[in-house]
C-alpha atoms as a PDB file:
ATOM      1  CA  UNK A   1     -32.658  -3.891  -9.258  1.00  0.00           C
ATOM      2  CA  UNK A   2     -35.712  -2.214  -7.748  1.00  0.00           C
ATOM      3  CA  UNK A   3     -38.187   0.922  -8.936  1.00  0.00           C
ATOM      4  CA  UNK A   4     -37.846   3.421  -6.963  1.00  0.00           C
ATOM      5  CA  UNK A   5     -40.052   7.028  -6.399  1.00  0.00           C
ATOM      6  CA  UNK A   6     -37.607   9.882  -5.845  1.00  0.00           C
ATOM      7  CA  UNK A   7     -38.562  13.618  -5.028  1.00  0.00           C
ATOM      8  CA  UNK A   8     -36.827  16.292  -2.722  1.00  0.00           C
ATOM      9  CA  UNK A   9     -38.067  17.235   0.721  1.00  0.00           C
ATOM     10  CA  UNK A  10     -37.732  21.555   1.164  1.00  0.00           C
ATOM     11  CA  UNK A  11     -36.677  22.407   4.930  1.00  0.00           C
ATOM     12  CA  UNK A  12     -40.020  21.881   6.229  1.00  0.00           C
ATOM     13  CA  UNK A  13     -40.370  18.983   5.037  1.00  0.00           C
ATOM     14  CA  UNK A  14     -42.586  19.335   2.615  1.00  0.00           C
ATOM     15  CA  UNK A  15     -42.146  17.676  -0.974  1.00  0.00           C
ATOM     16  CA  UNK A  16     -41.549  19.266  -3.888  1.00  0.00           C
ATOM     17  CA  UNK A  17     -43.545  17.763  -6.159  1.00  0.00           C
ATOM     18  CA  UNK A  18     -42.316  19.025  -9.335  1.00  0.00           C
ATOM     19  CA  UNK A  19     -39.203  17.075  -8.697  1.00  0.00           C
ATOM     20  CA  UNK A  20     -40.495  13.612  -9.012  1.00  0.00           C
ATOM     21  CA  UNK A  21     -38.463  11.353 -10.779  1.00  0.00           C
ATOM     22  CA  UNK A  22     -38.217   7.633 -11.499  1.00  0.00           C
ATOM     23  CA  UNK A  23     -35.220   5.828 -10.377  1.00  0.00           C
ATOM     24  CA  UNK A  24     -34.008   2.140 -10.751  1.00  0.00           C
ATOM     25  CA  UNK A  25     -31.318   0.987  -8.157  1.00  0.00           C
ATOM     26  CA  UNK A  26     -30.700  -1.304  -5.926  1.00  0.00           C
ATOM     27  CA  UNK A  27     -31.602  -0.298  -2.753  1.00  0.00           C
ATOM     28  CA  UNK A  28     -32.735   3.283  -0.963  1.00  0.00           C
ATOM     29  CA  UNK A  29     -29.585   4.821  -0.715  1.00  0.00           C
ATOM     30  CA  UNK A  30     -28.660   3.963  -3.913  1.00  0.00           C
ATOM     31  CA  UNK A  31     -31.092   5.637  -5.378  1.00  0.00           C
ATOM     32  CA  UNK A  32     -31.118   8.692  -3.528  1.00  0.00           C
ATOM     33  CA  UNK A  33     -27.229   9.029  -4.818  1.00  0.00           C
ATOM     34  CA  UNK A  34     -27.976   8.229  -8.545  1.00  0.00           C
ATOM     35  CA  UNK A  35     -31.101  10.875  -8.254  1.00  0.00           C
ATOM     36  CA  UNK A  36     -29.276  14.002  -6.525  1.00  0.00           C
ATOM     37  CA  UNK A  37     -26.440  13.054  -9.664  1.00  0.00           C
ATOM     38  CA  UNK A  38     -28.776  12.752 -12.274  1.00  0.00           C
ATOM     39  CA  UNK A  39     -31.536  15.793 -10.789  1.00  0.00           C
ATOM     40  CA  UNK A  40     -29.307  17.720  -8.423  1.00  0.00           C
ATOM     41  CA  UNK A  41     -30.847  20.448  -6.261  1.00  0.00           C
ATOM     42  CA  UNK A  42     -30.215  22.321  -3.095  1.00  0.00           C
ATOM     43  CA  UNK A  43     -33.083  20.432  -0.925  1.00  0.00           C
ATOM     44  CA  UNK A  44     -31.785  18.806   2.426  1.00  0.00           C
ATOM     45  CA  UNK A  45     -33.662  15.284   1.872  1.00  0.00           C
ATOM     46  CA  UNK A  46     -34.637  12.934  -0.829  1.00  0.00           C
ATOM     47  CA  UNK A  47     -38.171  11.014   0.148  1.00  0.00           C
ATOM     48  CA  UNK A  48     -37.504   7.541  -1.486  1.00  0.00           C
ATOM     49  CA  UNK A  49     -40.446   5.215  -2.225  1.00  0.00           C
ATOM     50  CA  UNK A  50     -40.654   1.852  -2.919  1.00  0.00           C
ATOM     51  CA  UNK A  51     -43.972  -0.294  -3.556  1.00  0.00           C
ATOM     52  CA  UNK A  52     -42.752  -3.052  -1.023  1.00  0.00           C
ATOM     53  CA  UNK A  53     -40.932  -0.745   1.216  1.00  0.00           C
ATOM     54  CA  UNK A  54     -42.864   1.891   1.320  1.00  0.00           C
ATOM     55  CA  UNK A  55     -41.252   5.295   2.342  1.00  0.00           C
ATOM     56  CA  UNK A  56     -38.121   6.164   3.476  1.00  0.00           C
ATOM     57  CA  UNK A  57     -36.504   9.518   4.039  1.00  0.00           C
ATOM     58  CA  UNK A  58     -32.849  10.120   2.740  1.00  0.00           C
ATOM     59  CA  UNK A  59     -30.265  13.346   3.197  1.00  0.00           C
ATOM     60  CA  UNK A  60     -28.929  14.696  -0.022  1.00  0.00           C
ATOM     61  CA  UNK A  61     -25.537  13.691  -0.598  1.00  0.00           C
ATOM     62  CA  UNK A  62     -24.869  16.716  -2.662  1.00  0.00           C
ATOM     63  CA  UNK A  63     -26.638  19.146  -0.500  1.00  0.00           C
ATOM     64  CA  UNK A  64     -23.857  20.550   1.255  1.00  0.00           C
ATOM     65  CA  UNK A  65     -21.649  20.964  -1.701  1.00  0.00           C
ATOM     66  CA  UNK A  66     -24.718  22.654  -3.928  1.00  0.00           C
ATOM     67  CA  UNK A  67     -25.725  24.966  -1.110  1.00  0.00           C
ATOM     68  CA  UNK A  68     -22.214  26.353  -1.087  1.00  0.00           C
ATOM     69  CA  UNK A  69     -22.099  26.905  -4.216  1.00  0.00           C
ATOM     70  CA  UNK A  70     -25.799  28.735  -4.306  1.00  0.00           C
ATOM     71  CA  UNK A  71     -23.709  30.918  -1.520  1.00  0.00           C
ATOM     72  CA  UNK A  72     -20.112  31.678  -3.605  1.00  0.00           C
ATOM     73  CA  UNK A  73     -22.476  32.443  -6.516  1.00  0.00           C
ATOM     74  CA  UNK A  74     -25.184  34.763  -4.544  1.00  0.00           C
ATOM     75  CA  UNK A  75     -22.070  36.331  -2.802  1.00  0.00           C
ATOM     76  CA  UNK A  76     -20.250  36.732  -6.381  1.00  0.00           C
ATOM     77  CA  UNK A  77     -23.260  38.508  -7.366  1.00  0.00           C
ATOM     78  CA  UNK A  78     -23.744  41.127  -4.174  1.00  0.00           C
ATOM     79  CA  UNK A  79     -20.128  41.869  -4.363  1.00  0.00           C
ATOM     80  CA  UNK A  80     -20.801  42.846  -8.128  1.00  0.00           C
ATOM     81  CA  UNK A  81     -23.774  44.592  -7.886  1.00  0.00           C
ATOM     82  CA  UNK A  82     -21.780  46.908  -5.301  1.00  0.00           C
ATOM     83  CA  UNK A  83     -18.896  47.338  -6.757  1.00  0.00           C
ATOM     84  CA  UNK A  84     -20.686  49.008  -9.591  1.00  0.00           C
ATOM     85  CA  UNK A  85     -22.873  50.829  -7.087  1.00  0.00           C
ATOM     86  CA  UNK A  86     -20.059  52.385  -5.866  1.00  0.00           C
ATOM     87  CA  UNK A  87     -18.295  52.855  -9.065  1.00  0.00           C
ATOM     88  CA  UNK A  88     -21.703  54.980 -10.267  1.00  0.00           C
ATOM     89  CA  UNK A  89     -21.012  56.851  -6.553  1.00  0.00           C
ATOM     90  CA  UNK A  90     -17.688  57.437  -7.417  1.00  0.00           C
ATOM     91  CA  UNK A  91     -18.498  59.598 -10.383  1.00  0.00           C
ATOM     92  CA  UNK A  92     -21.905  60.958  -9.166  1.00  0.00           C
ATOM     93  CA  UNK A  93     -19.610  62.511  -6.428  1.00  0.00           C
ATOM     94  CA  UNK A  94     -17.042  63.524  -8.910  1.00  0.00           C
ATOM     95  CA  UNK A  95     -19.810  65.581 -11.152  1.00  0.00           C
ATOM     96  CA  UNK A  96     -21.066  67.143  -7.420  1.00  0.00           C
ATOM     97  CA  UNK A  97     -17.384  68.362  -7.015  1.00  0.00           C
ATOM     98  CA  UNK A  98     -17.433  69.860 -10.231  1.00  0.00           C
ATOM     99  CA  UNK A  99     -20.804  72.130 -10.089  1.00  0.00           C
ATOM    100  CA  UNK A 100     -18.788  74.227  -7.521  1.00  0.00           C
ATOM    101  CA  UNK A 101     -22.336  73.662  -5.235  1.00  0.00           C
ATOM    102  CA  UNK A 102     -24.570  74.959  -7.963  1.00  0.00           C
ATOM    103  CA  UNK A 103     -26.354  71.670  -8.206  1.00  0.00           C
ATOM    104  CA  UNK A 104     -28.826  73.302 -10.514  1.00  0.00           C
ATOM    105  CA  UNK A 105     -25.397  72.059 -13.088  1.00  0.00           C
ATOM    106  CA  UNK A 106     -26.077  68.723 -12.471  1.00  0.00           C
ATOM    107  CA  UNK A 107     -27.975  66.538 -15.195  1.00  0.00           C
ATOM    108  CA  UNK A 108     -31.377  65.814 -14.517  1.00  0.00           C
ATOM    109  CA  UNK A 109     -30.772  62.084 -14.021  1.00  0.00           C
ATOM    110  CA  UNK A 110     -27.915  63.041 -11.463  1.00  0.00           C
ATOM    111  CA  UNK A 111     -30.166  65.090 -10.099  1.00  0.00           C
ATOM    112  CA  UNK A 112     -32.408  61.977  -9.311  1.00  0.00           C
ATOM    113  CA  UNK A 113     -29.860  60.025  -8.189  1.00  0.00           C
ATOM    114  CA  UNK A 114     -29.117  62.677  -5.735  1.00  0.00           C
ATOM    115  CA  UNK A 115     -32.336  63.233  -4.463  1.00  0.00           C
ATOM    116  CA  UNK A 116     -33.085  59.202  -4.249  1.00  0.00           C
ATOM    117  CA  UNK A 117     -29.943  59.037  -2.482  1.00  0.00           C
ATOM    118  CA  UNK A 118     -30.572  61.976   0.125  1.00  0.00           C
ATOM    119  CA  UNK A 119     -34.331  59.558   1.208  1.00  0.00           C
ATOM    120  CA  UNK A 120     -32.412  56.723   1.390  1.00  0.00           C
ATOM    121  CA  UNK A 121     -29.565  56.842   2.693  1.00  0.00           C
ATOM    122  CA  UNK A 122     -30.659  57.401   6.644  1.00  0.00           C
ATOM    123  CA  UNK A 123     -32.917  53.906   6.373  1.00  0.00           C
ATOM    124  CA  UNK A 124     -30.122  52.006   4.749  1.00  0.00           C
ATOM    125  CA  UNK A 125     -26.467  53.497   6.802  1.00  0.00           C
ATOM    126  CA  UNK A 126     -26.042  50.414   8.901  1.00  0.00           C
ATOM    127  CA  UNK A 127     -26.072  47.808   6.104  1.00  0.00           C
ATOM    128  CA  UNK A 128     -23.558  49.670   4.073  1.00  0.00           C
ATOM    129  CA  UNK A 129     -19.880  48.177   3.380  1.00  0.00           C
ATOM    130  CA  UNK A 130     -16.817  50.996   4.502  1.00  0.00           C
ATOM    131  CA  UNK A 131     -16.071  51.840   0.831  1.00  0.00           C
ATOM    132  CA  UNK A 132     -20.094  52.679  -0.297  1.00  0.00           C
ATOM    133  CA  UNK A 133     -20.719  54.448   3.265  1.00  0.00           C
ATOM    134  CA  UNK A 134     -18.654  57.248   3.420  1.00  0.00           C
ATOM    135  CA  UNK A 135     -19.658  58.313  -0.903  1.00  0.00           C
ATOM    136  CA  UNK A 136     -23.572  57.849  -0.038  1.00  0.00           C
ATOM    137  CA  UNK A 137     -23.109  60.397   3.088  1.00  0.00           C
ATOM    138  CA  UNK A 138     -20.761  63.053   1.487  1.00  0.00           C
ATOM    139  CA  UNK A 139     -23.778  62.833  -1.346  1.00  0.00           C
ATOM    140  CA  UNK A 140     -26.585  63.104   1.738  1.00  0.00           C
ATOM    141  CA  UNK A 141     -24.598  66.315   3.142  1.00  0.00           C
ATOM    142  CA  UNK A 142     -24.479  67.926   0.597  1.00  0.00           C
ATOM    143  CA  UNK A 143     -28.399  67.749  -0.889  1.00  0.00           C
ATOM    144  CA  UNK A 144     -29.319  67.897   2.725  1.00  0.00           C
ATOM    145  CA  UNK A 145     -27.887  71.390   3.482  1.00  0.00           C
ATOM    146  CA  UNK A 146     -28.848  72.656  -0.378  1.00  0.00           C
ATOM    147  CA  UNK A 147     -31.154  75.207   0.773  1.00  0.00           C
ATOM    148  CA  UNK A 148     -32.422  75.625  -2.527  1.00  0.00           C
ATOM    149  CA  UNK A 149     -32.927  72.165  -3.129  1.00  0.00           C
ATOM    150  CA  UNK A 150     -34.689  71.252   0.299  1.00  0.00           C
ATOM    151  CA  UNK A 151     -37.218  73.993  -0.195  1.00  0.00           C
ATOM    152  CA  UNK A 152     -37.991  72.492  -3.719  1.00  0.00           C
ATOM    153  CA  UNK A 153     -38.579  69.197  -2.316  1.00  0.00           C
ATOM    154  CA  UNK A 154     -40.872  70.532   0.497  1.00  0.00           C
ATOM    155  CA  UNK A 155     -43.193  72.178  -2.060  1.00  0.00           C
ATOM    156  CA  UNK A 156     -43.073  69.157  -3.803  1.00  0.00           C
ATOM    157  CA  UNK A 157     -44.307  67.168  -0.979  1.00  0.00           C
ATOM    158  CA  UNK A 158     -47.193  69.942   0.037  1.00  0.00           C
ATOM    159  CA  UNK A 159     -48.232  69.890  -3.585  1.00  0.00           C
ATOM    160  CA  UNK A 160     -48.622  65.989  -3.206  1.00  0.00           C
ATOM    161  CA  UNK A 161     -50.316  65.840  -0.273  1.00  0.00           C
ATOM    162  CA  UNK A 162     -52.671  68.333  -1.049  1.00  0.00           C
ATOM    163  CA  UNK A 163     -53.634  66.260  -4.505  1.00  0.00           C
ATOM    164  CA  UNK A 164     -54.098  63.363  -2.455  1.00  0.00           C
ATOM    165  CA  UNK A 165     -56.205  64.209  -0.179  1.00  0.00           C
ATOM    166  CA  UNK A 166     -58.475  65.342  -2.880  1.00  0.00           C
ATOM    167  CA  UNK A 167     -58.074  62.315  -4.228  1.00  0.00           C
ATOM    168  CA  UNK A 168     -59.284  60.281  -1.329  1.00  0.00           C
ATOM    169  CA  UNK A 169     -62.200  62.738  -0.839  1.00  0.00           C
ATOM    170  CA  UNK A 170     -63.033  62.524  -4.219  1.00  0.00           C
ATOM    171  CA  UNK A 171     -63.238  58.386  -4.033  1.00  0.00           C
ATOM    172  CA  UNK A 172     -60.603  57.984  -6.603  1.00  0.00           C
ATOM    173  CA  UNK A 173     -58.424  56.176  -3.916  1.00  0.00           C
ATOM    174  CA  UNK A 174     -59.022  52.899  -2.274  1.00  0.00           C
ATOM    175  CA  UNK A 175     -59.180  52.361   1.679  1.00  0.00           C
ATOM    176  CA  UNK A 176     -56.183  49.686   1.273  1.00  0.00           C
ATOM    177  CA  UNK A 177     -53.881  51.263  -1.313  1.00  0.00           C
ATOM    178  CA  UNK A 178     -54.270  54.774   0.250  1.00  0.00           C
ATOM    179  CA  UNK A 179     -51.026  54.472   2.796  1.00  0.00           C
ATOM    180  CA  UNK A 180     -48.563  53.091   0.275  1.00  0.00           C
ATOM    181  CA  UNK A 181     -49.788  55.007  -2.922  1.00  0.00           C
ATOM    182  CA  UNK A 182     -49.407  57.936  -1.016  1.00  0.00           C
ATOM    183  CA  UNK A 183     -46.447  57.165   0.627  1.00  0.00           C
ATOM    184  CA  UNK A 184     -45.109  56.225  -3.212  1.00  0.00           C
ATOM    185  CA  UNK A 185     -46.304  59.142  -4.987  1.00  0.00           C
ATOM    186  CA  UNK A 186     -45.243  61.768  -2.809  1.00  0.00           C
ATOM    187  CA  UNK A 187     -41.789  60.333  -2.844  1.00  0.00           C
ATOM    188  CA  UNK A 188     -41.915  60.348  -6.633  1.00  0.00           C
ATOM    189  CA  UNK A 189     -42.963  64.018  -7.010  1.00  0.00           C
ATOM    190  CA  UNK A 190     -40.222  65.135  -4.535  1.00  0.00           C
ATOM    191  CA  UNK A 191     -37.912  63.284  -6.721  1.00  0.00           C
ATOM    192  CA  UNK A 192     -39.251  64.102 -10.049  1.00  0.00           C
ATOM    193  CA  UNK A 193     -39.874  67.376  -9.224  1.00  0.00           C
ATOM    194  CA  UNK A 194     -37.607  68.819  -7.078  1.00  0.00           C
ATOM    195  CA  UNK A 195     -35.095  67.545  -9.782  1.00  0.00           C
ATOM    196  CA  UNK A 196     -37.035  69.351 -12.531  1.00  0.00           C
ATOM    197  CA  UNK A 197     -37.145  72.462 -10.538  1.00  0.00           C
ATOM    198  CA  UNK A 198     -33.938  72.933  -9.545  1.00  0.00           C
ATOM    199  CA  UNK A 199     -32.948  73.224 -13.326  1.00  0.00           C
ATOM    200  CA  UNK A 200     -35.337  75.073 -14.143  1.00  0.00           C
ATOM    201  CA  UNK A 201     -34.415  76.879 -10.990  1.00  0.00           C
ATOM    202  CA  UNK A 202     -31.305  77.665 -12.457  1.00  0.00           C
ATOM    203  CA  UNK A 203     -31.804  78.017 -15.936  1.00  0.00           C
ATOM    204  CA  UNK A 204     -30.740  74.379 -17.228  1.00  0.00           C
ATOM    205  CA  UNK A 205     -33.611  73.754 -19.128  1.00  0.00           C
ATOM    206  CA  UNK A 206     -31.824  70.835 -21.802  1.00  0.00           C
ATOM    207  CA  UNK A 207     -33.981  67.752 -21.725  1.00  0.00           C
ATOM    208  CA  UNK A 208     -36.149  68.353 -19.035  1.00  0.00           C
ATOM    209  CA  UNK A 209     -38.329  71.523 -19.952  1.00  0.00           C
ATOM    210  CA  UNK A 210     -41.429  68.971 -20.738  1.00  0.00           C
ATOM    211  CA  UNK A 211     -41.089  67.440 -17.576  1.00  0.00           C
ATOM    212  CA  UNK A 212     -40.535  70.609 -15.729  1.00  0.00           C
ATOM    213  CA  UNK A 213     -43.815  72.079 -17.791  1.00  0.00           C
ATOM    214  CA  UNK A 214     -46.122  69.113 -16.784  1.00  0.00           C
ATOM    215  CA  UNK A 215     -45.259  69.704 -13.089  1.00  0.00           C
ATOM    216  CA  UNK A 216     -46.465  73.077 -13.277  1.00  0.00           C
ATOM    217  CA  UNK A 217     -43.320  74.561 -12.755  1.00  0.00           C
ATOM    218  CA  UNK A 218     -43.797  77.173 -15.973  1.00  0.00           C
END
């Protein structure tokens, strides 16, 4: 029986060094199969080193069969992840219905959700499955035609722009965060507030009036 080196080799070839493992066997193969059983991971090659015979570079037996089941696992997981996406779609829509368009009835968190989905939906359309598609643009019709609601989220977005450009004049803003700070904060406000206004809008102040106070909506 011999010593043996093991460690895994990534796709570039590169070891992983944190993989390193000691391994007695009786030749290189050998050893690669009894360290992918003992230490298995989804790495394409097994570098196998010997003091007489030096180096010798091995495919991972298990590779193939570990990799697919890194796949069925990932895949298990995005087919959860929508199906509850689309389940929380499902009733978003289903509370929409209900307001009768006065989407001032809507719960401030729905009203979020809304909003978030009316940005997003346009940059994400072509990577959505049939069932999630059609929900996500019945919900982007109807906040995008909301005339109440769009002119909310435009003074929103003035508002923000406005503060940061006095920000940036004013120094408080750095040269390298100033594109996607402002980029992020104005798409917060128009979510935040446009939500909080369009309760307030219409009277539904439960749970929100503190929010819609701070964003000087009083």
């Amino acid at each position: 029986m011999k010593k043996f080196t093991c460690l895994y080799l990534d796709s570039s070839g590169s070891s992983v060094r944190e993989s390193k493992r000691a391994i007695t066997a009786e030749n290189e193969q050998s050893a690669a199969d009894l360290y992918s059983k003992e230490f298995p991971a989804a790495y394409p090659n097994i570098e196998v080193i010997n003091f007489l015979s030096g180096r010798a570079k091995v495919k991972n037996p298990r590779f193939t069969t570990l990799r697919a089941e890194e796949e069925e696992a990932q895949a298990q997981e995005d087919a959860s992840r929508i199906a509850a996406r689309v389940e929380s779609l499902k009733e978003l829509w289903g509370k929409v219905e209900n307001t009768n368009g006065n989407l001032g009835d809507l719960s401030y968190d729905d009203l979020c959700a809304l909003i978030k989905n009316m940005q997003d939906f346009p940059s994400v359309r072509d990577e959505l499955g049939p069932e999630e598609c059609p929900l996500r643009e019945k919900l982007f019709m109807i906040a995008s035609f909301d005339k109440s609601l769009q002119a909310l989220l435009q003074t929103q977005e003035a508002k923000l722009q406005t503060s940061l450009l006095t920000q940036i004049a004013s120094g408080q803003t750095t040269r390298g965060a100033t594109s996607s700070a402002g980029s992020n904060l104005a798409q917060n406000a128009a979510l935040l507030g446009g939500a909080a206004a369009l309760q307030k809008l219409n009277q539904i102040e439960e749970n929100t009036g503190d929010v819609s106070e701070g964003l000087g909506f009083d």
